[in-house]
N, C-alpha and C. Protein backbone atom coordinates (compact mmCIF):
# COMPACT_ATOMS: atom_id res chain seq x y z
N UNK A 1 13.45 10.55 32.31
CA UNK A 1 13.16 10.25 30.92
C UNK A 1 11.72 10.63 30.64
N UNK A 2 11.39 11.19 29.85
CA UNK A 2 10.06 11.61 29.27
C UNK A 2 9.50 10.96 27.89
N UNK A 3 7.79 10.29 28.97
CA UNK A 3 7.17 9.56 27.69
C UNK A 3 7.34 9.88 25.99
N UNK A 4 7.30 9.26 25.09
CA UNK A 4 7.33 9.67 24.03
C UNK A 4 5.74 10.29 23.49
N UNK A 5 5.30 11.18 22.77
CA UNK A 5 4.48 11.80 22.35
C UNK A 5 3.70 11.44 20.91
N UNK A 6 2.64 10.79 20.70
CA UNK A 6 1.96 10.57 20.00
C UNK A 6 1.08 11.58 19.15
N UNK A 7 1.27 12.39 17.83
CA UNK A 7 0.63 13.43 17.52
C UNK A 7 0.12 13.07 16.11
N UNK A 8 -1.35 13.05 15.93
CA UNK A 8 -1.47 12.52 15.26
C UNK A 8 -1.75 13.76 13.57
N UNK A 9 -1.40 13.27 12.61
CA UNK A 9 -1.36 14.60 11.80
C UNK A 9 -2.74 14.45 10.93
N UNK A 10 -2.87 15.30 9.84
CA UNK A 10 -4.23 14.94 9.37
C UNK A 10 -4.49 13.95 8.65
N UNK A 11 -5.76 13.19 8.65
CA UNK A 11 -5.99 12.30 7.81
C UNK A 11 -6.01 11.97 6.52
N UNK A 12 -6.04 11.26 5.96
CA UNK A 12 -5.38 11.12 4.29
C UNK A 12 -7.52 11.10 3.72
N UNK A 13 -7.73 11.86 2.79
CA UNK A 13 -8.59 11.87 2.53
C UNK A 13 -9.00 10.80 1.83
N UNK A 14 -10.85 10.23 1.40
CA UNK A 14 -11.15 9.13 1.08
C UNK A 14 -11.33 8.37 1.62
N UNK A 15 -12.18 7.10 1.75
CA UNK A 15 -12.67 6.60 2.99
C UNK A 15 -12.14 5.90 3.63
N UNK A 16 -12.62 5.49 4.78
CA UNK A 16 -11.33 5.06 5.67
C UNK A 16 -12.11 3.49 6.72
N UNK A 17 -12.08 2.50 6.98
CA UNK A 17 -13.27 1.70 7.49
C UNK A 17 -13.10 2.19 9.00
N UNK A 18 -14.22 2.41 9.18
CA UNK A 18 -14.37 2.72 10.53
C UNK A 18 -15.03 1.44 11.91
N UNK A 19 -14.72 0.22 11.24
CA UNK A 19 -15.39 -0.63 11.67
C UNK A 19 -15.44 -2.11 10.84
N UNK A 20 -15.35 -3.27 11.28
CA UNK A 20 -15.99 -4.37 10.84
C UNK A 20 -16.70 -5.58 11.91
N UNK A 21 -17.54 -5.58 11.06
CA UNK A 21 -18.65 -6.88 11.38
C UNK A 21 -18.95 -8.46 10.79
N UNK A 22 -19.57 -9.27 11.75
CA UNK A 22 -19.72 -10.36 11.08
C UNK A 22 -20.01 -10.22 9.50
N UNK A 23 -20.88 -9.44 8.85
CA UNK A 23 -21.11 -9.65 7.85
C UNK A 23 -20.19 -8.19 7.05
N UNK A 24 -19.02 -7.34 7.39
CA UNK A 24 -18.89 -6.75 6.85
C UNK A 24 -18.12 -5.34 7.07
N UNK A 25 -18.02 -4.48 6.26
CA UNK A 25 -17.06 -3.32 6.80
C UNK A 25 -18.09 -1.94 7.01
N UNK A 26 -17.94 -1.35 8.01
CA UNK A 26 -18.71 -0.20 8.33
C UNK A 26 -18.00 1.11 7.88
N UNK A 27 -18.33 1.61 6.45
CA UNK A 27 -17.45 3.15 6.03
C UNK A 27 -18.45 4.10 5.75
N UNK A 28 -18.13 5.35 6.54
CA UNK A 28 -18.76 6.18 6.26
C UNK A 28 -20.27 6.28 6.74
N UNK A 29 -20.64 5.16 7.74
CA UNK A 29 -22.07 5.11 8.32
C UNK A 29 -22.60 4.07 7.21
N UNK A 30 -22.26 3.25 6.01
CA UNK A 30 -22.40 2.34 5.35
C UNK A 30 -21.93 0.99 5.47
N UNK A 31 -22.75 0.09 5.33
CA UNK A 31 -22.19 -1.25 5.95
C UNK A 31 -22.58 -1.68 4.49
N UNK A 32 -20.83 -2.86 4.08
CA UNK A 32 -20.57 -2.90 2.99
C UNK A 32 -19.76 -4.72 3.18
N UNK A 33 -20.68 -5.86 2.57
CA UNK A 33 -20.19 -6.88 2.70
C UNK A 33 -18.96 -7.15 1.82
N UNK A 34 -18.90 -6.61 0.78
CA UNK A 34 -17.56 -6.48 -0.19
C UNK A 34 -17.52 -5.32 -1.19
N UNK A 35 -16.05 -4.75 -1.08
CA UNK A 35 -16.07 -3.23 -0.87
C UNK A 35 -14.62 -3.16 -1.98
N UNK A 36 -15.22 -2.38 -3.01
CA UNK A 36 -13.83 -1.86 -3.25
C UNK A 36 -13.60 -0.25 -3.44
N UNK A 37 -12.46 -0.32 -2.83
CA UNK A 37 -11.61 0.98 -2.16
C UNK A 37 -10.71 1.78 -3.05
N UNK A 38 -10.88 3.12 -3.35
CA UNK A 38 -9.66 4.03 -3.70
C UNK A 38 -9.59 4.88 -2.93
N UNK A 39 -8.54 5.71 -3.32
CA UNK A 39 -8.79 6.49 -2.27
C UNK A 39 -9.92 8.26 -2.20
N UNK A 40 -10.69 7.72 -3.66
CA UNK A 40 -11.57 8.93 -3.49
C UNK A 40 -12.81 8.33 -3.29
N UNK A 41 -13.04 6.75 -3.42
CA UNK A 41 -14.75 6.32 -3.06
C UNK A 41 -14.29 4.62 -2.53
N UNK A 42 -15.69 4.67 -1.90
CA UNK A 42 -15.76 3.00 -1.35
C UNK A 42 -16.87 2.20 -2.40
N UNK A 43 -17.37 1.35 -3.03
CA UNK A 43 -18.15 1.10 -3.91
C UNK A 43 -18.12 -0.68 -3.40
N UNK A 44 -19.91 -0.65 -3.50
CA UNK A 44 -20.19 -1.84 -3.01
C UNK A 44 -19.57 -2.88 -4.04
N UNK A 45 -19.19 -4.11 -3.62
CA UNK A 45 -18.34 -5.33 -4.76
C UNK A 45 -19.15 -6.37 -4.56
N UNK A 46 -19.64 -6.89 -5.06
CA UNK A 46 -20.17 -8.25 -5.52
C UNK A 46 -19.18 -9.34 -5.88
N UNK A 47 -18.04 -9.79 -5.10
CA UNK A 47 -17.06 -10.25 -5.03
C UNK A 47 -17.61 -11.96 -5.93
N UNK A 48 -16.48 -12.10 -6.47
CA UNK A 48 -16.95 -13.76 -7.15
C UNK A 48 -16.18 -14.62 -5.82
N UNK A 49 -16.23 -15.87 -6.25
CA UNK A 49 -15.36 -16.66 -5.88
C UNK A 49 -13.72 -16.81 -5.92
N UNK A 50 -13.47 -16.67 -4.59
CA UNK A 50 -11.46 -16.38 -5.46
C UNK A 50 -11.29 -17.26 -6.50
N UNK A 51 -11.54 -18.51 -6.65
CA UNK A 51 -10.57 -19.57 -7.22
C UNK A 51 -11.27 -18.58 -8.82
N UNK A 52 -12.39 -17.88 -8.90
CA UNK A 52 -12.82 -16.70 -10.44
C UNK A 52 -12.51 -16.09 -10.51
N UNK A 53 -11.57 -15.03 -9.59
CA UNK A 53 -11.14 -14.16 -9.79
C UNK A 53 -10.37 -13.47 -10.56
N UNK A 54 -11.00 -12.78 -11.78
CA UNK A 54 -10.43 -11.87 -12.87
C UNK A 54 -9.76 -10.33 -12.34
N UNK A 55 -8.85 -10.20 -13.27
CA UNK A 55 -8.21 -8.66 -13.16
C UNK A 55 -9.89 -7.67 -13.35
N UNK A 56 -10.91 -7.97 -14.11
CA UNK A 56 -11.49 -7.79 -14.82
C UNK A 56 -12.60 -7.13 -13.28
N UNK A 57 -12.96 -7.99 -12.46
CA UNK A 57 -13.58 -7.71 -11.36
C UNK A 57 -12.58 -6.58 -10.19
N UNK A 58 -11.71 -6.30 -9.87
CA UNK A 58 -11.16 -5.27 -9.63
C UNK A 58 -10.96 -4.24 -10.41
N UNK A 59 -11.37 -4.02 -11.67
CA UNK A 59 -10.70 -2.89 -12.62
C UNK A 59 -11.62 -1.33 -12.38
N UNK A 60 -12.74 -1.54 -11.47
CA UNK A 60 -13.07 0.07 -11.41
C UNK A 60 -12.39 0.40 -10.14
N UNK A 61 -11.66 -0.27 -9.04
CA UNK A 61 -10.55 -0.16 -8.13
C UNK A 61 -9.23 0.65 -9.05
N UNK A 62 -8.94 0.29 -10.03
CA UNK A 62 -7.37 0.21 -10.69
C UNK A 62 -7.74 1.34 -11.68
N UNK A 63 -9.07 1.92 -12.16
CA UNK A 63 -8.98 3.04 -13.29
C UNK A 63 -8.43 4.38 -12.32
N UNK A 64 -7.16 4.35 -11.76
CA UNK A 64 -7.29 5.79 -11.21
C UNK A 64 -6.18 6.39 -11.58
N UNK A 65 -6.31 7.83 -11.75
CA UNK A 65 -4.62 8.21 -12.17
C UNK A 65 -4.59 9.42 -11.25
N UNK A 66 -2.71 8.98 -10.76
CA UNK A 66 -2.30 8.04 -11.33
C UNK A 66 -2.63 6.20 -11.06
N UNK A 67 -2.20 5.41 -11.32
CA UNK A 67 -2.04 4.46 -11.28
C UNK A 67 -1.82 3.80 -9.87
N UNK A 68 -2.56 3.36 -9.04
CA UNK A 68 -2.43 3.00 -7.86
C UNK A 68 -0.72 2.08 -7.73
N UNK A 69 -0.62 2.45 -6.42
CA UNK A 69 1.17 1.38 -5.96
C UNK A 69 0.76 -0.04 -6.37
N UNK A 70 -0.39 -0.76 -5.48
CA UNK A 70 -0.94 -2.18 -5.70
C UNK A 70 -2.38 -2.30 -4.82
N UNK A 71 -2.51 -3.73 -5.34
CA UNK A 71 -3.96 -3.57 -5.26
C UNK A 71 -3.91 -4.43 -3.43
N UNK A 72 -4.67 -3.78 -2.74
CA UNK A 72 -4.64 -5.04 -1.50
C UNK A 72 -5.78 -6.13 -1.53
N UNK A 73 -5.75 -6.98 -1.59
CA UNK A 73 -6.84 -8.17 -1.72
C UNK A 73 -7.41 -8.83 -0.07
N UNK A 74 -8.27 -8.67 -0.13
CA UNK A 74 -8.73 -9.52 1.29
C UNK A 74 -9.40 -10.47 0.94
N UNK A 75 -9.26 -11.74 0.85
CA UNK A 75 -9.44 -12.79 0.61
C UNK A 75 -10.74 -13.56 1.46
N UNK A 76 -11.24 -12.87 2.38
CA UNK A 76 -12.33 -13.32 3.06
C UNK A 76 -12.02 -13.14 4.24
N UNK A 77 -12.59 -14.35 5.27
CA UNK A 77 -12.47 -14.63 6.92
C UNK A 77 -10.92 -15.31 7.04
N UNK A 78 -10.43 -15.89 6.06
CA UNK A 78 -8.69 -16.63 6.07
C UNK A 78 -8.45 -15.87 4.89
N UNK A 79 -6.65 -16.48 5.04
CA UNK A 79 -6.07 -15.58 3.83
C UNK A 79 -6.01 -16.71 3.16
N UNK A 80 -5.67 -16.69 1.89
CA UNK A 80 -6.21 -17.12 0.63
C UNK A 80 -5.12 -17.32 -0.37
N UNK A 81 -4.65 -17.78 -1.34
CA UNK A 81 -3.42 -17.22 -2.57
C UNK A 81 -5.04 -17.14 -3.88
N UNK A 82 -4.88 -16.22 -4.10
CA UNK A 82 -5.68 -15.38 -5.26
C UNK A 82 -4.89 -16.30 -6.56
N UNK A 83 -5.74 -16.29 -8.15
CA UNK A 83 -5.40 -17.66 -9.10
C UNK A 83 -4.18 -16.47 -9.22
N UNK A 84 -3.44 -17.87 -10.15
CA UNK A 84 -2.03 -16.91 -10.25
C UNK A 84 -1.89 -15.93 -11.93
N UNK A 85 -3.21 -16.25 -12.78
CA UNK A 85 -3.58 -15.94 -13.97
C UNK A 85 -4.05 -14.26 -13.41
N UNK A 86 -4.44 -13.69 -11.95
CA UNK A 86 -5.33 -12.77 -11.57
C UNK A 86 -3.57 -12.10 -11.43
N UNK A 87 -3.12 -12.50 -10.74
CA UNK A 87 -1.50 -11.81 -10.31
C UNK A 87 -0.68 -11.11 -11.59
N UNK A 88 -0.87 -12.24 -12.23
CA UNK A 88 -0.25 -11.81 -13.54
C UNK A 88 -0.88 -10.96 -14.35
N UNK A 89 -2.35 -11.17 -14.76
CA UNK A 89 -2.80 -9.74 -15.11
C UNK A 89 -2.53 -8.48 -14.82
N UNK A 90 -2.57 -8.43 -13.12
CA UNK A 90 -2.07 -7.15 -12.66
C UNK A 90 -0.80 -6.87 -12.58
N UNK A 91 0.45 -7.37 -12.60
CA UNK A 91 1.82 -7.22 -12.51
C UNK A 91 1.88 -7.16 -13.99
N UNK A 92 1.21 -7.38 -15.20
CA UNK A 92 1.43 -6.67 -16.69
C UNK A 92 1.30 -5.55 -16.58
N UNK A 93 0.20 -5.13 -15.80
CA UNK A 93 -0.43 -3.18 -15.37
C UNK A 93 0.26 -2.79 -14.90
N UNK A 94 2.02 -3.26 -14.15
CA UNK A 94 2.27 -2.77 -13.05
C UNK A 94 1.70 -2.34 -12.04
N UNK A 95 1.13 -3.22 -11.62
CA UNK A 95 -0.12 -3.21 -10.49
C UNK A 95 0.48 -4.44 -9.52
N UNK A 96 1.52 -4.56 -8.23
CA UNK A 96 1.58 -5.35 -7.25
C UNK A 96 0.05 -5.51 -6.55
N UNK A 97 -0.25 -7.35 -5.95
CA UNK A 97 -1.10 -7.49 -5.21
C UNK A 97 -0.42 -8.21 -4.33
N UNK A 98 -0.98 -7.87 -2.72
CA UNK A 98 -0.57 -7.93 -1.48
C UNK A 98 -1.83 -8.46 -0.84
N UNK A 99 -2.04 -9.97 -1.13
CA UNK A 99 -3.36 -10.60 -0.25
C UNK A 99 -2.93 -11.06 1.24
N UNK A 100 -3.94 -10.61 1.80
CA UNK A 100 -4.51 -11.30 3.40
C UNK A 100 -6.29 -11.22 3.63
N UNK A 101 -6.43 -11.77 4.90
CA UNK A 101 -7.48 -12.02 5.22
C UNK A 101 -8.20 -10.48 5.18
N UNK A 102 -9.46 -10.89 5.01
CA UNK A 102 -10.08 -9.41 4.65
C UNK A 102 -10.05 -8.08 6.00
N UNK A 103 -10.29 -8.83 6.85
CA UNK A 103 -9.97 -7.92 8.11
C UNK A 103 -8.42 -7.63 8.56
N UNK A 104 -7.47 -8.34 8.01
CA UNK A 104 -6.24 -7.79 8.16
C UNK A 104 -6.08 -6.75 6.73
N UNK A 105 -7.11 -6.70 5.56
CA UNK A 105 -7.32 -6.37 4.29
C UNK A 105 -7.15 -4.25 4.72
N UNK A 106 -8.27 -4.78 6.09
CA UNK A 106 -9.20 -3.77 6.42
C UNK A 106 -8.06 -2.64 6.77
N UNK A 107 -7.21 -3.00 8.01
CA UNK A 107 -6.35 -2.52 8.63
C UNK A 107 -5.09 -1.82 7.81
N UNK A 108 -4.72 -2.78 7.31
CA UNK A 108 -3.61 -2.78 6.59
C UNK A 108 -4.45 -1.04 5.48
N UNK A 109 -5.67 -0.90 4.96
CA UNK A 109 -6.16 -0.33 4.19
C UNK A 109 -6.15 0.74 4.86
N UNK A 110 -6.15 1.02 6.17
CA UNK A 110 -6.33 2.27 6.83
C UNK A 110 -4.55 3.13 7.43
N UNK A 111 -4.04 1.97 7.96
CA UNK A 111 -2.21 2.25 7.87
C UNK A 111 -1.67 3.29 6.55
N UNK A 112 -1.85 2.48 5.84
CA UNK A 112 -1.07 2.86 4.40
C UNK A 112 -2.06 4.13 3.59
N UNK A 113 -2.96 4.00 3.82
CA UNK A 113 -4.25 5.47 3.50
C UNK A 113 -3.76 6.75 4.66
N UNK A 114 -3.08 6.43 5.67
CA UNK A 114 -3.09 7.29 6.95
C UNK A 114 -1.59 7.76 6.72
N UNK A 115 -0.72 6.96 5.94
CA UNK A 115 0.76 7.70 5.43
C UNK A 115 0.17 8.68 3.89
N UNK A 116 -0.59 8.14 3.23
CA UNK A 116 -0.95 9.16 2.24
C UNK A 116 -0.40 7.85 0.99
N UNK A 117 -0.53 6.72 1.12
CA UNK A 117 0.37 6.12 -0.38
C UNK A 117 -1.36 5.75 -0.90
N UNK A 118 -1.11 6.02 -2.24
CA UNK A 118 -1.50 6.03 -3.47
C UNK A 118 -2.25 4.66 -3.36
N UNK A 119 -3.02 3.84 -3.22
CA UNK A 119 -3.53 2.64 -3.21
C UNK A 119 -4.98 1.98 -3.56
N UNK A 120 -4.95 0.97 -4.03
CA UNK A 120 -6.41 0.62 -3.95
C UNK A 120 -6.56 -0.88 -2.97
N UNK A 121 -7.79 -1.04 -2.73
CA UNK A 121 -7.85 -3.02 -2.10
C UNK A 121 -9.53 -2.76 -2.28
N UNK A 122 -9.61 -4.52 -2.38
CA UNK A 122 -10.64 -4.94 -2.73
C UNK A 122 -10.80 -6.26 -1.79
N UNK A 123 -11.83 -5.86 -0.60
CA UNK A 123 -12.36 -6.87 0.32
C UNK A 123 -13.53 -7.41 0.35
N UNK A 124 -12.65 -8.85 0.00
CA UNK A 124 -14.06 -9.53 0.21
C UNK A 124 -14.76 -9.95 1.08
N UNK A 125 -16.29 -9.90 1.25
CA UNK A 125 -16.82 -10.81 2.39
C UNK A 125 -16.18 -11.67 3.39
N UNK A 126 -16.50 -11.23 4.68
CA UNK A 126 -16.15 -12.03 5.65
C UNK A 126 -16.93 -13.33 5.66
N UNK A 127 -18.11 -13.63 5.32
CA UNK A 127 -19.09 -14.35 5.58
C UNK A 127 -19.49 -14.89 3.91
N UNK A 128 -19.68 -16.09 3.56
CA UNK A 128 -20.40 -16.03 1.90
C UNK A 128 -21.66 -17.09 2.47
């Protein structure tokens, strides 16, 4: 029987985290405590407090066309339920959000960027 073969194809362009730290995500040789992601730029976030969290604070994540699949939320160092007034904003946009902890935020951001799907996420601080 012969091992199976791992080949990896090219990368999905746009940034990709190459790293995280106590205080944060390492993209592109930039260390970024809260980061929001498309897939043509990383842009530093000044994240509020979840329990504040407006559609309004993700929306330069969501101006892209087309229209991102959904938004991924990383909720910090634990995962979190984001207000449910923030959910509903975005499911009017047709915009699904898919929260976890920001470092599972991270991962999950590089998987689904590495098939090529259409996406945005917005991670917050590991550390406040």
């Amino acid at each position: 029987m012969t091992a199976p073969r791992f080949e990896s194809g090219p990368l999905a362009a746009g940034p990709l985290v190459g790293g995280i730290s106590g205080r944060g995500f390492q993209i592109d040789g930039k260390l970024y405590e809260g980061v929001l992601l498309t897939p043509q730029a990383a842009a530093a976030w000044d994240a509020p407090a979840l329990a504040a969290l407006e559609a309004a604070h993700v929306a330069p994540a969501l101006a892209l066309e087309p229209r991102p699949e959904f938004l991924i939320l990383g909720t910090g160092a634990a995962m979190a339920f984001p207000p449910r007034a923030f959910i509903a904003a975005l499911e009017a946009s047709e915009i699904g959000v898919e929260a976890m902890d920001s470092r599972a935020a991270a991962r999950t951001w590089g998987l689904l960027r590495g098939e090529g799907r259409w996406i945005a996420a917005a991670l917050m601080p590991l550390e406040k």
